[in-house]
Protein backbone atom coordinates (compact mmCIF):
# COMPACT_ATOMS: atom_id res chain seq x y z
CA UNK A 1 92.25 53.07 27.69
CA UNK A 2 94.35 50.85 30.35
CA UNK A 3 95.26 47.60 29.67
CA UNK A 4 92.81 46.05 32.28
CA UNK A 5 90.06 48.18 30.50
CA UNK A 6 90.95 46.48 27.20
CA UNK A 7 91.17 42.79 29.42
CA UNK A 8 87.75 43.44 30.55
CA UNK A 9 86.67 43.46 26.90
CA UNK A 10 88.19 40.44 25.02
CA UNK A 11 86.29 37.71 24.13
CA UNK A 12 88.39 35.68 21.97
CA UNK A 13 92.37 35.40 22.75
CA UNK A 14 94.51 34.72 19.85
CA UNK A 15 98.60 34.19 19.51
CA UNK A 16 101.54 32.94 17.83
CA UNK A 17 103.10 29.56 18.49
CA UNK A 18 106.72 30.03 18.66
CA UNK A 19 108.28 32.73 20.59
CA UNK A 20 104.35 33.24 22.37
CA UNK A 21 103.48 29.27 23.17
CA UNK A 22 107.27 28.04 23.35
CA UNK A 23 110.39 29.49 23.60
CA UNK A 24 111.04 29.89 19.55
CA UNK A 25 113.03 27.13 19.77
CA UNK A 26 112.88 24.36 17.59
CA UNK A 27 114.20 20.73 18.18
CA UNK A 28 114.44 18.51 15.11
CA UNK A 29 114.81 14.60 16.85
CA UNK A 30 114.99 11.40 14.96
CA UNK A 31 112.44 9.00 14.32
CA UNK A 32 112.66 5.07 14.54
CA UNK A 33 112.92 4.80 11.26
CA UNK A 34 115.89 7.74 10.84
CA UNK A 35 113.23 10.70 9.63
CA UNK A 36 114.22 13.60 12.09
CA UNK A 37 111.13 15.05 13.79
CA UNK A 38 110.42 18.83 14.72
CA UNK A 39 109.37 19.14 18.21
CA UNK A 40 109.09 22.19 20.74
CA UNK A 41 108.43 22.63 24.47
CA UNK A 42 104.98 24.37 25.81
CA UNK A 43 104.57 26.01 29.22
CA UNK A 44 102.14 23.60 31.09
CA UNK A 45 101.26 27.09 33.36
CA UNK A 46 100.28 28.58 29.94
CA UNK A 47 98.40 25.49 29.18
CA UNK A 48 96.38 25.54 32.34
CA UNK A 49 95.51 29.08 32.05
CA UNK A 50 94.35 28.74 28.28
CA UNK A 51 91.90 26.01 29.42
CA UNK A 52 90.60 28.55 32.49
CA UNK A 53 89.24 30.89 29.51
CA UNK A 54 87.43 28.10 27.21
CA UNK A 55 85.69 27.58 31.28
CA UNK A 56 84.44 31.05 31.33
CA UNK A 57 83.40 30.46 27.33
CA UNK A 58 87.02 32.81 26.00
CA UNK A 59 88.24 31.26 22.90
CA UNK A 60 91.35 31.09 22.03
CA UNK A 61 93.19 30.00 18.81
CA UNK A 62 96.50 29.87 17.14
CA UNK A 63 97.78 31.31 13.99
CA UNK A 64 101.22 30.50 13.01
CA UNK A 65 103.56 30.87 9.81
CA UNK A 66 104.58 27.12 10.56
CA UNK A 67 103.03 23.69 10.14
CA UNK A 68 103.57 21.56 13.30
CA UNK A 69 102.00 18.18 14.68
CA UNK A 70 103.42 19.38 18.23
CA UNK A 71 100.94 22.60 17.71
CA UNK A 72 98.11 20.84 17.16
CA UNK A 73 98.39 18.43 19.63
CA UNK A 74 98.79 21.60 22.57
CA UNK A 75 96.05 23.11 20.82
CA UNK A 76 93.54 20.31 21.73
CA UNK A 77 95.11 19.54 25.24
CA UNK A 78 94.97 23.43 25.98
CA UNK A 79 90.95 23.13 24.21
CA UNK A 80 92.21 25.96 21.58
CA UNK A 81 88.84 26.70 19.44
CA UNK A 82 91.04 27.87 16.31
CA UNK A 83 94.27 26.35 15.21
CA UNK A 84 95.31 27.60 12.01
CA UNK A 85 99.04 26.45 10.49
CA UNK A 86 101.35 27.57 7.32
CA UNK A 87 100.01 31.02 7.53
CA UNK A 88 102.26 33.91 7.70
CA UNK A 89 100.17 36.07 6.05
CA UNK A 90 97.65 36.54 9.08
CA UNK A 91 94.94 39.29 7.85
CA UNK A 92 92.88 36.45 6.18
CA UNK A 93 92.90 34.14 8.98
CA UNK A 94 92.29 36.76 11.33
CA UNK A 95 88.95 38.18 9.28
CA UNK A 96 88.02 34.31 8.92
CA UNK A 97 87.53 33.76 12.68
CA UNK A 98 85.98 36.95 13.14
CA UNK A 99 83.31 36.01 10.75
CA UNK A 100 83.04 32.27 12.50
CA UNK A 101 83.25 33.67 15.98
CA UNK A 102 81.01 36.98 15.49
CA UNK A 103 83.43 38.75 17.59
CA UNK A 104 84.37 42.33 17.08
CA UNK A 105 88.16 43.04 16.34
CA UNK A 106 88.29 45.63 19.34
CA UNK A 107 87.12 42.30 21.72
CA UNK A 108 89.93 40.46 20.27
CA UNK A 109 93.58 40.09 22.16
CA UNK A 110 96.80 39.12 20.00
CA UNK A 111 99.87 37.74 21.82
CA UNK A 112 102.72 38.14 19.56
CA UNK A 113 106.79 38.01 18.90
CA UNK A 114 107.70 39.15 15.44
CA UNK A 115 107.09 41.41 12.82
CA UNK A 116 104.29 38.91 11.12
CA UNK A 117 102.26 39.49 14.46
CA UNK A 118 102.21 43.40 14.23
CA UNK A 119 99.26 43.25 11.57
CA UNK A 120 96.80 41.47 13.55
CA UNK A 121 98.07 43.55 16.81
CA UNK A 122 97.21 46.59 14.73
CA UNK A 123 93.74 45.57 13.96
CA UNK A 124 92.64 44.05 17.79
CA UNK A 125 91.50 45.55 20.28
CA UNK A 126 94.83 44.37 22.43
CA UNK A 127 97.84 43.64 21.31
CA UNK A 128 100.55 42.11 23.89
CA UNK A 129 103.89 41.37 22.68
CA UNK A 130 106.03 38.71 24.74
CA UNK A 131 108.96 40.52 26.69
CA UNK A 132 111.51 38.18 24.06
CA UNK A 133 109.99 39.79 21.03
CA UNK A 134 111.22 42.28 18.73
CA UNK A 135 111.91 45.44 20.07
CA UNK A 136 109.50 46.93 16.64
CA UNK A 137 106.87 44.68 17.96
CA UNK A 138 106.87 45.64 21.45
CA UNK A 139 106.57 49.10 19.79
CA UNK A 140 103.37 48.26 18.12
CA UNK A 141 101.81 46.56 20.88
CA UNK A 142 99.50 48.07 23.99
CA UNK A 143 101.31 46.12 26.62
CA UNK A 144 104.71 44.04 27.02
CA UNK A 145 104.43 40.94 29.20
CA UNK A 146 106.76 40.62 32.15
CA UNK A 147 107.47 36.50 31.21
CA UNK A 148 109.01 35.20 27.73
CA UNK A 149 107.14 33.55 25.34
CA UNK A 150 107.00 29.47 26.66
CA UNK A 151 107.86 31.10 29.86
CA UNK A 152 104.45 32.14 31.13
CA UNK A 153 103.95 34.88 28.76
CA UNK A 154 100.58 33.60 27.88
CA UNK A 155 99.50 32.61 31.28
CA UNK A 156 100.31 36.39 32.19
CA UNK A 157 97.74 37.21 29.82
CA UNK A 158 94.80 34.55 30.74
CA UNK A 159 95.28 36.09 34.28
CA UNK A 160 94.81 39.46 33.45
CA UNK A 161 91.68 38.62 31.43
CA UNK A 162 90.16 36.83 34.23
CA UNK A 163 90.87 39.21 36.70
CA UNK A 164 89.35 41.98 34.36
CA UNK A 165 86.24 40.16 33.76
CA UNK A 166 85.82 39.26 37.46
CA UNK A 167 86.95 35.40 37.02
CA UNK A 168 89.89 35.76 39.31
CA UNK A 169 88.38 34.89 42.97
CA UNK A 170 86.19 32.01 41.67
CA UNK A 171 89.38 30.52 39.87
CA UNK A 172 91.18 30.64 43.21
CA UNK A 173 88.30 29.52 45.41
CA UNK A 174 88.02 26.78 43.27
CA UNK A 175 91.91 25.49 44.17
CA UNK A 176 91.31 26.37 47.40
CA UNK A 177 93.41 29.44 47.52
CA UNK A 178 92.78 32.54 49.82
């Protein structure tokens, strides 16, 4: 099956945060009151694209191994259905939003980085590794994305979806484009 053919059949995107949403980087700042803060940086063309899906009734969601108030808050700008935090064992979080969602695991996509992502990639229907991840991930996964992770990696994804499913012209017309 080609990657386009396995596009055309998500219905509910899934990723990592960092590495997949940002960079992996991780900026600890201080607070007013001295507490330092952990903060990271999110592609806004990533951000765009997520909310493109949630038009065309994709959902997408987060699972990560850390707990971040920076996470949440892109979830809900980017209109992220799931947003699940402190997990790094993924299976159970995974089978949970299958059951919410009703969605098949071969209609699911996984965008991942590191090793804790290969589990879910191995049990979706298409898993993408960032082109910054692991070189045992990339191994595991059914396509490697041309952009980093918090480089576009993600919005390299929402495109192919759409364009797969047919979204792609109305998306353009819709800026005006072409």
């Amino acid at each position: 099956m080609t990657n386009l053919e396995r596009a055309a059949r998500v219905r509910l995107l899934l990723m990592d945060v960092d590495g997949v949403l940002t960079d992996g980087r991780l900026y600890n700042v201080p607070g007013p009151e001295g507490k330092m803060y952990e903060t990271k940086g999110f592609d806004s063309q990533d951000g765009i694209a997520l909310q493109w899906l949630s038009w065309k009734n994709i959902p997408t969601g987060v699972i990560s191994g850390r707990m971040s108030p920076a996470t949440e808050e892109r979830a809900r700008q980017c209109k992220m259905k799931y947003v699940y935090q402190g997990h790094i064992e993924k299976i159970p979080i995974l089978n949970e939003i299958l059951a919410d969602c009703g969605v098949h695991p071969d209609q699911v996509a996984y965008i991942g980085d590191d090793f804790t992502d290969v589990v879910i990639m191995k049990r979706v229907g298409f898993g993408i590794a960032t082109a910054n991840a692991r070189v045992e991930v990339k191994q595991s996964a059914h396509m490697t994305t041309e952009a980093k992770g918090g480089e576009g990696a993600v919005r390299e994804v929402c495109e192919l979806i759409m364009k797969a499913q047919g979204y792609w012209e109305e998306t353009l017309k819709k800026y005006e484009i072409g």
